[in-house]
C-alpha atoms as a PDB file:
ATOM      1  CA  UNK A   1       0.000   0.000   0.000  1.00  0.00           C
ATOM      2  CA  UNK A   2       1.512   3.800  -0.893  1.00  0.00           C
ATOM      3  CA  UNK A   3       2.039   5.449   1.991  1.00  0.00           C
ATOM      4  CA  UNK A   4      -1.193   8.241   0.990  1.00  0.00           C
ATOM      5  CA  UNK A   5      -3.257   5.596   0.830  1.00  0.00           C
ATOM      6  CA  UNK A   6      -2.227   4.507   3.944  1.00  0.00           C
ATOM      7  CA  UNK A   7      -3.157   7.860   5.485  1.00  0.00           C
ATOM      8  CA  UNK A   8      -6.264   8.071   3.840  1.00  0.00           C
ATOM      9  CA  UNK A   9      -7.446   4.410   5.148  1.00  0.00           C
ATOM     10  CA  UNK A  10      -6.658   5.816   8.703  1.00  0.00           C
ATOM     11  CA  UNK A  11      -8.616   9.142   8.679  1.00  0.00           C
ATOM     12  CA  UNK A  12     -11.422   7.678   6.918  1.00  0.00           C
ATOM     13  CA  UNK A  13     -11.385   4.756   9.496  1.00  0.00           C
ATOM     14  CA  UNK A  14     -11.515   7.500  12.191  1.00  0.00           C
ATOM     15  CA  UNK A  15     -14.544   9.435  10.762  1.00  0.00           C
ATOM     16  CA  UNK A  16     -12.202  11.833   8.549  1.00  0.00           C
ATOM     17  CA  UNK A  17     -11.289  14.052  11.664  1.00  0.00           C
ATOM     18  CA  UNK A  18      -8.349  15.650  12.263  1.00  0.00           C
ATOM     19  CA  UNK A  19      -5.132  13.848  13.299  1.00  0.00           C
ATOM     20  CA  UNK A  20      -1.527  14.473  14.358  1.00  0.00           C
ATOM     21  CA  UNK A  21       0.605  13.376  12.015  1.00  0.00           C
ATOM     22  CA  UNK A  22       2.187  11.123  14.448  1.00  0.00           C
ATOM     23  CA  UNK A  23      -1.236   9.358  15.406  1.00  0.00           C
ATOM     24  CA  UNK A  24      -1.682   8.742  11.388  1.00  0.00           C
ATOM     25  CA  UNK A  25       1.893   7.017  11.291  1.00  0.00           C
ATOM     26  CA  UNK A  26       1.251   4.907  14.189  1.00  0.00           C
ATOM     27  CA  UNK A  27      -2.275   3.625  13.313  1.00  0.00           C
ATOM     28  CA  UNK A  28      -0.840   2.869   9.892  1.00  0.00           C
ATOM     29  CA  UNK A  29       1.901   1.055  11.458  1.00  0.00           C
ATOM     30  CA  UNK A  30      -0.587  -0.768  13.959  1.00  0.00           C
ATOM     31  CA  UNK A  31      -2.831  -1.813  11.282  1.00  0.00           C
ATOM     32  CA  UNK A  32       0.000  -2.889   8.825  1.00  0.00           C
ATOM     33  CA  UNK A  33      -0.841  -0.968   5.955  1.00  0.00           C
ATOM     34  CA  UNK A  34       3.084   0.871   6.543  1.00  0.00           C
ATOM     35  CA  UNK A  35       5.682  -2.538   6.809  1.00  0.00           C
ATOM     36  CA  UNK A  36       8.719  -0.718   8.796  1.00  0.00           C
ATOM     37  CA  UNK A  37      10.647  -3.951   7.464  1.00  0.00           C
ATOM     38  CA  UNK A  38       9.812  -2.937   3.450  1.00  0.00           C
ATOM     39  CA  UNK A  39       9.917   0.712   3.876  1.00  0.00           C
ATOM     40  CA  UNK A  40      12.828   2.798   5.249  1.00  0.00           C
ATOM     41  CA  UNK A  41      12.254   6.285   7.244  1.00  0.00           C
ATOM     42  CA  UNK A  42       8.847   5.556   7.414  1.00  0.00           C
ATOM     43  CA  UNK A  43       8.559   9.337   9.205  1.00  0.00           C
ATOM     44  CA  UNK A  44      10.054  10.904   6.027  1.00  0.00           C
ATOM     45  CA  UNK A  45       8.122   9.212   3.852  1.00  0.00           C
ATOM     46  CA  UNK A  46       4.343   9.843   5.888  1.00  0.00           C
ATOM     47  CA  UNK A  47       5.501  13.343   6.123  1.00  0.00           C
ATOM     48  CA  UNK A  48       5.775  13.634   2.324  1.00  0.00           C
ATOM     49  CA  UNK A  49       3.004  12.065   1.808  1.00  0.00           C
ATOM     50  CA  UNK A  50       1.153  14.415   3.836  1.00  0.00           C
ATOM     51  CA  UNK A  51       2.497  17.335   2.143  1.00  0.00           C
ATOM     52  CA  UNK A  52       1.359  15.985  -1.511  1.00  0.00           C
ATOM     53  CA  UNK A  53      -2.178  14.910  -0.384  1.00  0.00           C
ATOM     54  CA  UNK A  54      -2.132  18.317   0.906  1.00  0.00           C
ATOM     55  CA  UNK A  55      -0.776  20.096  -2.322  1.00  0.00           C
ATOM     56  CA  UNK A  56      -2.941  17.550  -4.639  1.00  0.00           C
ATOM     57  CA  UNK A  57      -6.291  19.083  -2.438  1.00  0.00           C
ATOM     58  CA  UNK A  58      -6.455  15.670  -1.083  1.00  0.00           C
ATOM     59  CA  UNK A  59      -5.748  16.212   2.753  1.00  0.00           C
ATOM     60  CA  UNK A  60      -6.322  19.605   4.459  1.00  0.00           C
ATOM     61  CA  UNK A  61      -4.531  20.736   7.246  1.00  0.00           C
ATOM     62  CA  UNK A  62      -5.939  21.606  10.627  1.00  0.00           C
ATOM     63  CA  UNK A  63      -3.322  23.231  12.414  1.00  0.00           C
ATOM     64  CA  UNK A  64       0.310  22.631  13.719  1.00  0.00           C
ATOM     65  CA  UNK A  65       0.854  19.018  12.626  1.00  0.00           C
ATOM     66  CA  UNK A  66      -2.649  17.755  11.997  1.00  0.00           C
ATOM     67  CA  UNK A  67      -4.494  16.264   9.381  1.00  0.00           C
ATOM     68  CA  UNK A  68      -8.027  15.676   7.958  1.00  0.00           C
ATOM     69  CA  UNK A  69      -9.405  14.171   4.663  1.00  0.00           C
ATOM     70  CA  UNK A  70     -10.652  17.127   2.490  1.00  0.00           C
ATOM     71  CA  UNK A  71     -14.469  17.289   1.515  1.00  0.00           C
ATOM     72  CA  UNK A  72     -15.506  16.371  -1.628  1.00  0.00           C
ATOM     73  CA  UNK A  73     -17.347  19.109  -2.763  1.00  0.00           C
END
């Protein structure tokens, strides 16, 4: 699973609220949809991932360091 899909599976499993970007990484890592094994600097890569959803209009951010999904409109 890519690592924004991984994020969205989390928020949308947690009503689409806002997260912490550190909640995000571990529920993906809890739920195995991030393998720490297959994937190196798994905090590099969710943070980049965060930043394109958020470019792509994908993911908006809710303050310092937190996350929602973005309403389709």
């Amino acid at each position: 699973m890519e690592t924004i899909d991984a994020i969205k599976a989390v928020l949308k499993e947690e009503d689409g609220g806002p997260l912490h970007w550190t909640v995000i990484q571990d529920f993906a890592l809890q739920r195995g949809y991030i393998d720490p094994f297959s994937q190196t600097d798994i905090r590099k890569a969710v943070l980049s991932a965060l930043a394109e959803g958020t470019k792509d209009g994908v993911l908006e951010k809710e303050g310092k360091g937190a996350y929602r999904l973005r309403e389709a409109p």
